[in-house]
Protein backbone atom coordinates (compact mmCIF):
# COMPACT_ATOMS: atom_id res chain seq x y z
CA UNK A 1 93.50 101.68 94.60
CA UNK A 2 91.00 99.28 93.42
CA UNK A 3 92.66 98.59 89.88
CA UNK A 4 95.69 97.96 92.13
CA UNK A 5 93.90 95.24 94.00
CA UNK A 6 93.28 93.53 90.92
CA UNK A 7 96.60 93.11 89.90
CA UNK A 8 97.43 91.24 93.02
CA UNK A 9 94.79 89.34 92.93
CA UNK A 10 95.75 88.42 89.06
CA UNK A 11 99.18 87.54 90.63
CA UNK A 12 97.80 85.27 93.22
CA UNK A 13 95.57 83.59 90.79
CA UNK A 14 98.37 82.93 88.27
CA UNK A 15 100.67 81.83 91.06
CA UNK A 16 97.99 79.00 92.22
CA UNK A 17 97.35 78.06 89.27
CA UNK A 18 101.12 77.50 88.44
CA UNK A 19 102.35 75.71 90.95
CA UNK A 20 99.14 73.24 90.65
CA UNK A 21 100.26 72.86 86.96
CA UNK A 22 103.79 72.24 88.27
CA UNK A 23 102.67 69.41 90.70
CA UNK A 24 100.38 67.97 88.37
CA UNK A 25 103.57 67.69 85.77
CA UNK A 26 105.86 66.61 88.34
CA UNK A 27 104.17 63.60 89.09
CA UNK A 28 103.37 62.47 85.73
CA UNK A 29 107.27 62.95 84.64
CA UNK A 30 108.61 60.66 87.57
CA UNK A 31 110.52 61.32 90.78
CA UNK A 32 114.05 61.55 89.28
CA UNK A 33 112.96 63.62 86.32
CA UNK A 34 110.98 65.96 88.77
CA UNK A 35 114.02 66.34 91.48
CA UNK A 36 116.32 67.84 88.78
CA UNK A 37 113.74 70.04 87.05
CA UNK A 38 112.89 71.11 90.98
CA UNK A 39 116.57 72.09 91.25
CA UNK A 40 116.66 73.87 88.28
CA UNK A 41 113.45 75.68 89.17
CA UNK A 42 114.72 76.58 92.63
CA UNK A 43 118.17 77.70 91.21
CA UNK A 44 115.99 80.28 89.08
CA UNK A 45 113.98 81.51 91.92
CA UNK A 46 116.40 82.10 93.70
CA UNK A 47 118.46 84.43 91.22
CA UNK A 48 115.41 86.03 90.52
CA UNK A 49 114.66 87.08 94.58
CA UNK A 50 118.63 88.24 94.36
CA UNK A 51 117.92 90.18 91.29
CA UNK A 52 114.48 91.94 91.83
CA UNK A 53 115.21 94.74 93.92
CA UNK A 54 117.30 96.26 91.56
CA UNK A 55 115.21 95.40 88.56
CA UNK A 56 111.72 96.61 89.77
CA UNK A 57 110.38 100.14 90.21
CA UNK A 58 110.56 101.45 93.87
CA UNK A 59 107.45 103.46 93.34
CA UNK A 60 109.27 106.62 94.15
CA UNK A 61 110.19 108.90 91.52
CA UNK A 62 114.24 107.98 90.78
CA UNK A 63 114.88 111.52 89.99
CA UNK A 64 113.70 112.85 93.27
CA UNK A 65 115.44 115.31 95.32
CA UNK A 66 115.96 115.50 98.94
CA UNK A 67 114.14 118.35 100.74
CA UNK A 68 115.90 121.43 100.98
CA UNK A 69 116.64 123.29 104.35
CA UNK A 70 116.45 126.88 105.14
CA UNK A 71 119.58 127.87 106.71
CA UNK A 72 118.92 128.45 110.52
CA UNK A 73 119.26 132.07 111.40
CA UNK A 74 120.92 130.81 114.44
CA UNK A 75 117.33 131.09 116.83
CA UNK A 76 116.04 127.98 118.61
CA UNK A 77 112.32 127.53 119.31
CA UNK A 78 111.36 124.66 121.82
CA UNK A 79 109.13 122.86 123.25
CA UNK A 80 109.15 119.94 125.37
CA UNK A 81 107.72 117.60 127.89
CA UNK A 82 104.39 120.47 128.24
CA UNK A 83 100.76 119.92 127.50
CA UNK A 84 99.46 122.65 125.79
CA UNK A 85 95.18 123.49 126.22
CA UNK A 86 94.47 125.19 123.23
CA UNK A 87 96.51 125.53 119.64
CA UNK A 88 100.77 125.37 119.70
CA UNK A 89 102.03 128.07 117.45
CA UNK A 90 106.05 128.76 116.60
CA UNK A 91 106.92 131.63 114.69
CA UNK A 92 110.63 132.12 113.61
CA UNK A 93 112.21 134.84 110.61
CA UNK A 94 108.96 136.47 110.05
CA UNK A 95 108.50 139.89 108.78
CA UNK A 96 105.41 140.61 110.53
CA UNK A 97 102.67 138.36 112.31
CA UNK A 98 99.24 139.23 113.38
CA UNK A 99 96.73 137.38 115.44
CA UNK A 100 93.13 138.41 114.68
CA UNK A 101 90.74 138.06 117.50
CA UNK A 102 91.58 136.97 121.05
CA UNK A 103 92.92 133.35 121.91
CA UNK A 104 89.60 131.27 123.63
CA UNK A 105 91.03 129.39 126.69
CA UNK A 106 91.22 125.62 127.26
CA UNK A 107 91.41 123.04 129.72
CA UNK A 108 95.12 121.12 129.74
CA UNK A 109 94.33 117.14 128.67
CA UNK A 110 96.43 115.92 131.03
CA UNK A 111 99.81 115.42 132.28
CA UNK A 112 102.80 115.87 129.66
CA UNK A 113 103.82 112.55 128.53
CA UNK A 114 107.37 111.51 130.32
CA UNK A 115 110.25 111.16 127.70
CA UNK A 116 113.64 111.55 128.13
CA UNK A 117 115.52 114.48 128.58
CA UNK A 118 116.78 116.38 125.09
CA UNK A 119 120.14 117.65 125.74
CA UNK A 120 120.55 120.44 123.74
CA UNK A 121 117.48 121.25 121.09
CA UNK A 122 118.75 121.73 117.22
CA UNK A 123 118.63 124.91 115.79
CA UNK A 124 114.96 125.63 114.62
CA UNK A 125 111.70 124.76 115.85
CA UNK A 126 112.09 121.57 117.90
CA UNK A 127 108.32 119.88 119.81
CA UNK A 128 109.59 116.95 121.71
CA UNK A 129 107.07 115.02 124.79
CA UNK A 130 103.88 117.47 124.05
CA UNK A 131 100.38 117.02 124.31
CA UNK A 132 98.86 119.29 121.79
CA UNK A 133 94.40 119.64 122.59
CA UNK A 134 94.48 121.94 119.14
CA UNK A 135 96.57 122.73 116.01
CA UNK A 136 100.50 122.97 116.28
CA UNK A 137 102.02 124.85 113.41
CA UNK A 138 105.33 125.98 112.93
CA UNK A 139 106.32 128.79 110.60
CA UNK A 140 109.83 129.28 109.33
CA UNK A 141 111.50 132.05 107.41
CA UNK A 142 108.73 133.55 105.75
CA UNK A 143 108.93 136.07 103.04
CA UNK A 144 106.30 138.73 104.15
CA UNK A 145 104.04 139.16 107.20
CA UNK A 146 101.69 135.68 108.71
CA UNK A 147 98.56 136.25 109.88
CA UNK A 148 97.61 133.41 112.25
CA UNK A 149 93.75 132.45 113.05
């Protein structure tokens, strides 16, 4: 990030340093020369603000492609408006799943935070209004057997 910084700094420096050398030419050429060549410069900014988001890079990758989505099996996981002590775990189209070891109790945070009500979840895993005090993970059509812990 710091060669980044440097850049922008570079910018800035330019930038003062231009429009000092444009006031400093603007009052040696005289008012009426410097109102027209201050249109003129104003009329190119301008086109150039219209003209720049299309012309610079967006810093994402153009060829990108959107995420795709297992297809539900038609189950719905949910949880919502509950404070959960310890670690939230969802586990759906799993071949197998073991849990080493016995879960260690916790003491609840608090009171679950108030949002409002979800009418009906999506198909999925859905974790709407919850206090988590551990990990939450949610696993989702995998190929073989999870072993969680």
């Amino acid at each position: 990030m710091h060669g980044r910084s440097g850049w922008i700094w570079g910018g800035r420096i330019i930038a003062v340093v231009a429009v000092v050398g444009l006031a400093i030419y603007l009052l040696a050429v005289g008012l009426d020369k410097a109102d027209k060549l201050a249109g003129t410069l104003s009329l190119l900014v301008a086109v150039a603000a219209l003209v720049a988001p299309y012309l610079l890079p967006t810093g994402q990758p153009s060829s990108a492609a959107p995420p795709v989505r297992a297809p539900a099996s038609g189950s719905t996981q949910s949880v919502i408006n509950t404070v959960v002590g310890g670690n939230l775990t969802q586990a759906r189209d799993v071949d197998g799943t073991r849990v080493p070891g016995a879960a260690t109790p916790a003491t609840a945070p608090g009171t679950a935070p108030a949002t409002g009500p979800v009418p009906d979840p999506p198909g999925g895993q859905y974790v709407n209004g919850v206090w988590v005090g551990g990990s939450l993970t949610q696993i989702d059509g995998a190929d073989g057997d999870v072993t969680l812990g």
